[in-house]
C-alpha atoms as a PDB file:
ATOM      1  CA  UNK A   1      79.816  99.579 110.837  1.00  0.00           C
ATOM      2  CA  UNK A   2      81.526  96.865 109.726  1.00  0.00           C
ATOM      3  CA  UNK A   3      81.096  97.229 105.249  1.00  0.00           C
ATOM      4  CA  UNK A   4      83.078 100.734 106.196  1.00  0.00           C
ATOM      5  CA  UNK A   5      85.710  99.347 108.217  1.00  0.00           C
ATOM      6  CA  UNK A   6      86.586  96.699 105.888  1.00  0.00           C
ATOM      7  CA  UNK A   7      86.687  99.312 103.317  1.00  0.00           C
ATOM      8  CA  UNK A   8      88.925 101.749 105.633  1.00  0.00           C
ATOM      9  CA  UNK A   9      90.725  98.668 106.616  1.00  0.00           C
ATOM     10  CA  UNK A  10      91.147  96.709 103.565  1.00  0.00           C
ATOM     11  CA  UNK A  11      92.142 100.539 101.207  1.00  0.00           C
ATOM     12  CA  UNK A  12      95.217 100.925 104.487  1.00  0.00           C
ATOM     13  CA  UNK A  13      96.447  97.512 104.389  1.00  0.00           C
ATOM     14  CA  UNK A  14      96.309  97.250 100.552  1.00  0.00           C
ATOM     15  CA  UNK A  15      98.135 100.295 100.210  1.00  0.00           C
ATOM     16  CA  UNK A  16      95.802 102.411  97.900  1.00  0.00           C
ATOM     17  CA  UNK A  17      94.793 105.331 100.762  1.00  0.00           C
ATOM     18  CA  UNK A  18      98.514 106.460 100.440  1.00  0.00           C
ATOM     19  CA  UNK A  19     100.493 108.459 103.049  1.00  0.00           C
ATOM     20  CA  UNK A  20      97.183 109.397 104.541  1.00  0.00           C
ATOM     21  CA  UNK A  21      96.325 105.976 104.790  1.00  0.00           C
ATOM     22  CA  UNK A  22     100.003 105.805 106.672  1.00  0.00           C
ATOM     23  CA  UNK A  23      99.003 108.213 109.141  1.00  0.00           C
ATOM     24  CA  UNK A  24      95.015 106.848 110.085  1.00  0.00           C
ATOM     25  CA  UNK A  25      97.145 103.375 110.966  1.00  0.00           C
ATOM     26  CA  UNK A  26      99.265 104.982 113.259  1.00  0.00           C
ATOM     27  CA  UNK A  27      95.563 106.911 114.544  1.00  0.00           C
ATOM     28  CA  UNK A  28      94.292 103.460 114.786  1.00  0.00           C
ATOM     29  CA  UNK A  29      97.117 101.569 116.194  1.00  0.00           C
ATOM     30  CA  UNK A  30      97.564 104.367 119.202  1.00  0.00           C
ATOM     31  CA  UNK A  31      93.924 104.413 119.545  1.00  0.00           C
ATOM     32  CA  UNK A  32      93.877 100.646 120.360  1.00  0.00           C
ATOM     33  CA  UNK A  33      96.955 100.578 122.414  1.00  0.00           C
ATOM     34  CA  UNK A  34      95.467 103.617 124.388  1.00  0.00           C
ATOM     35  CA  UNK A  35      92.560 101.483 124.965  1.00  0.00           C
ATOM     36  CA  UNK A  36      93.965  98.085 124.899  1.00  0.00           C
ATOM     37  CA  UNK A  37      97.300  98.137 126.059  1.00  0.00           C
ATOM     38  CA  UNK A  38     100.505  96.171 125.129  1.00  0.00           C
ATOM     39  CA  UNK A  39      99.572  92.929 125.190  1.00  0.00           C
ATOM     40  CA  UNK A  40      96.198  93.010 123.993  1.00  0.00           C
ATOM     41  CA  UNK A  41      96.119  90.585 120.322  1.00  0.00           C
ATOM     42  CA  UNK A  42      94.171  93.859 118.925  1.00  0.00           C
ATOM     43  CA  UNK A  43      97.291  95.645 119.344  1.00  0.00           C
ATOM     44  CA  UNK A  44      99.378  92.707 118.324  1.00  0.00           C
ATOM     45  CA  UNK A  45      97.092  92.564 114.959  1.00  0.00           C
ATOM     46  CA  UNK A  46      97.959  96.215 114.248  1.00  0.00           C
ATOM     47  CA  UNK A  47     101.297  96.172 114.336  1.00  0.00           C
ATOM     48  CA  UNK A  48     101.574  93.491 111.682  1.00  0.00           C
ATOM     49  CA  UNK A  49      99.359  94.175 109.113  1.00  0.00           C
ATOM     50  CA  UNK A  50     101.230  93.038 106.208  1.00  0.00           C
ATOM     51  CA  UNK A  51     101.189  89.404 107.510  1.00  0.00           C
ATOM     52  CA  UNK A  52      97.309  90.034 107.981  1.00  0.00           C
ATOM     53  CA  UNK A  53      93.952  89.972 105.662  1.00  0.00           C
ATOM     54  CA  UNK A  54      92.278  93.585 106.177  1.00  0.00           C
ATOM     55  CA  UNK A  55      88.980  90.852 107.012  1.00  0.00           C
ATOM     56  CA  UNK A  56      90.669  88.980 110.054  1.00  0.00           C
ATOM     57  CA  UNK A  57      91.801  92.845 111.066  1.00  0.00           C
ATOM     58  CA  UNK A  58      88.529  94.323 110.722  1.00  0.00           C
ATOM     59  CA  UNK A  59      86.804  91.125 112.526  1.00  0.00           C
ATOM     60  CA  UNK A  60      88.973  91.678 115.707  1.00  0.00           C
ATOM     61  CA  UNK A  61      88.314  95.285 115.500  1.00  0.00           C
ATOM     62  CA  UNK A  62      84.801  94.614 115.329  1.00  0.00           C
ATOM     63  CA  UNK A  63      85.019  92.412 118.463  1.00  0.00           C
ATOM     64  CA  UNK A  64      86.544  94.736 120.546  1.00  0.00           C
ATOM     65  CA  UNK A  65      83.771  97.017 119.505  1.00  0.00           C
ATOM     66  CA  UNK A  66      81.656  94.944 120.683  1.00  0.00           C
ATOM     67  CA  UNK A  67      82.476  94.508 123.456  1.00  0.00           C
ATOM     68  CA  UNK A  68      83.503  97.785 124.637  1.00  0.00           C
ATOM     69  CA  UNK A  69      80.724 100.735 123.616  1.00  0.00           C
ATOM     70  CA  UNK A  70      83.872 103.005 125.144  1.00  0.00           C
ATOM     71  CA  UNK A  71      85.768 101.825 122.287  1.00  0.00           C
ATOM     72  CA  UNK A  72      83.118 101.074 119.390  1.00  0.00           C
ATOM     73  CA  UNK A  73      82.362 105.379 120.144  1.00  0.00           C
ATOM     74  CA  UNK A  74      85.743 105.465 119.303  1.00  0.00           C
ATOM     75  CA  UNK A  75      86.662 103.401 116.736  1.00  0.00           C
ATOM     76  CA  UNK A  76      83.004 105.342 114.939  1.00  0.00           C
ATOM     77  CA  UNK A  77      85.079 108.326 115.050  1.00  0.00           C
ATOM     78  CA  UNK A  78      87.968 107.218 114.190  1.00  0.00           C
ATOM     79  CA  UNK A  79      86.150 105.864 110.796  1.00  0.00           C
ATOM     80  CA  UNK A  80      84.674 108.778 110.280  1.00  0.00           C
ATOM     81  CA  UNK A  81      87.585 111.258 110.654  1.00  0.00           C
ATOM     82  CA  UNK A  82      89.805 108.810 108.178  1.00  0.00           C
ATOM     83  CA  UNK A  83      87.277 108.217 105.590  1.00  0.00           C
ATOM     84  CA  UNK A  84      86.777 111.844 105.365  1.00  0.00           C
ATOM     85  CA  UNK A  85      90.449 112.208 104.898  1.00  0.00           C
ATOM     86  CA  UNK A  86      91.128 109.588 102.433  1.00  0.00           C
ATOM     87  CA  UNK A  87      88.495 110.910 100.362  1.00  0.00           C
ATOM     88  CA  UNK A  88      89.591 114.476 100.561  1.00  0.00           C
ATOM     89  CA  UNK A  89      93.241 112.793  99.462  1.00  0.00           C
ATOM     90  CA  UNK A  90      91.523 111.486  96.561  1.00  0.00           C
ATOM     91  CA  UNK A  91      89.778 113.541  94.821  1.00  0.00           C
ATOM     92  CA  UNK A  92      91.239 114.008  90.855  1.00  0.00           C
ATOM     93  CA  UNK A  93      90.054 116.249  88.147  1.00  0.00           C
ATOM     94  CA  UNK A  94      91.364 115.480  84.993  1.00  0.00           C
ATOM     95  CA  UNK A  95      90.543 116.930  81.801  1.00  0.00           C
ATOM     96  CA  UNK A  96      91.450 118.592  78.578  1.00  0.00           C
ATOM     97  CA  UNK A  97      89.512 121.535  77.591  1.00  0.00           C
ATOM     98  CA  UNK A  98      89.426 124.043  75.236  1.00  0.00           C
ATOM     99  CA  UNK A  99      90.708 124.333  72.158  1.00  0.00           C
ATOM    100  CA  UNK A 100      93.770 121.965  73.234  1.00  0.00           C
ATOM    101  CA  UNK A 101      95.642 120.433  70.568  1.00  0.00           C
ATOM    102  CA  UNK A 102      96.706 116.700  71.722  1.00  0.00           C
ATOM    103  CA  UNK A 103      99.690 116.281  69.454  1.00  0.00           C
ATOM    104  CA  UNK A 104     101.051 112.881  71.282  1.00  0.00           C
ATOM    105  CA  UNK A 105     100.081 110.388  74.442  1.00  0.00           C
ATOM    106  CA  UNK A 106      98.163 111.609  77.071  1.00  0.00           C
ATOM    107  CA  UNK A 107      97.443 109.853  80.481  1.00  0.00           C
ATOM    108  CA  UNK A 108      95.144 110.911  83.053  1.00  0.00           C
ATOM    109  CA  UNK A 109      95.421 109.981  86.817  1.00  0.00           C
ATOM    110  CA  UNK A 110      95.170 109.783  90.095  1.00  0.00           C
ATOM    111  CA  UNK A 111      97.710 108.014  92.058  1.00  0.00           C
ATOM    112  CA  UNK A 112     100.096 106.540  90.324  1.00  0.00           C
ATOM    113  CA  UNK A 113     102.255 103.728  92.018  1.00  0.00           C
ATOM    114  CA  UNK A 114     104.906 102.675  89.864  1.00  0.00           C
ATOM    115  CA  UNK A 115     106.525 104.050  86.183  1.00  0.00           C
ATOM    116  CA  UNK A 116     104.969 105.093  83.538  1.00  0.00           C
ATOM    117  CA  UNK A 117     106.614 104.456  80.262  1.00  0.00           C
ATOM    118  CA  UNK A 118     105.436 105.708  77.081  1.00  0.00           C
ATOM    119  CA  UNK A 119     108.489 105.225  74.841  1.00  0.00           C
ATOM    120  CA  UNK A 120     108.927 101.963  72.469  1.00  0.00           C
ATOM    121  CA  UNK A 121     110.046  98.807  74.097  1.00  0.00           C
END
């Protein structure tokens, strides 16, 4: 479990799953509070990522799980249902086909965060 989780984790905090990756933290953070409650450091962990490495987040994740099979069953979901998502959200197909004529610049992409600038500096 815990390679994936980092990976879930780690593509969240850093930013790169995107608004989907927006919406499984919230899924995560009211799955923990929901199991947790308030003042549980799980919780407190969650709603503070920025401050946090995705490892030290996954590690008390993988605690919990642990120690709670109620929990770990849910937290396997959880994983499941978000990778499934953030893959889905990523998936790109780029190409240039036919008998195109490519006259200038041409940039192919996923997500882009950030300009792009393809003028003279």
């Amino acid at each position: 479990m815990v390679p994936t989780l980092a990976a879930i984790v780690s593509a969240i905090v850093g930013g790169t799953a995107g608004e989907a990756g927006k919406q499984a933290w919230v899924s995560l953070a009211a799955l923990v509070r929901r199991r947790f409650g308030g003042d549980d450091s799980a919780v407190a962990i969650l709603e503070s990522p920025v401050r946090r490495q995705p490892e030290e987040i996954t590690q008390v994740l993988v605690d919990r799980a642990h120690a709670d099979p109620g929990f770990e069953s849910a937290l396997a979901k959880w994983m499941t249902d978000t990778v499934h998502l953030i893959q889905h959200t990523h998936v790109v197909h780029n190409s240039i086909g036919g008998n195109a004529r490519i006259d200038g610049p041409v940039i192919q992409a996923g997500d882009v965060s950030g300009s792009i600038y393809l003028g003279r500096s």
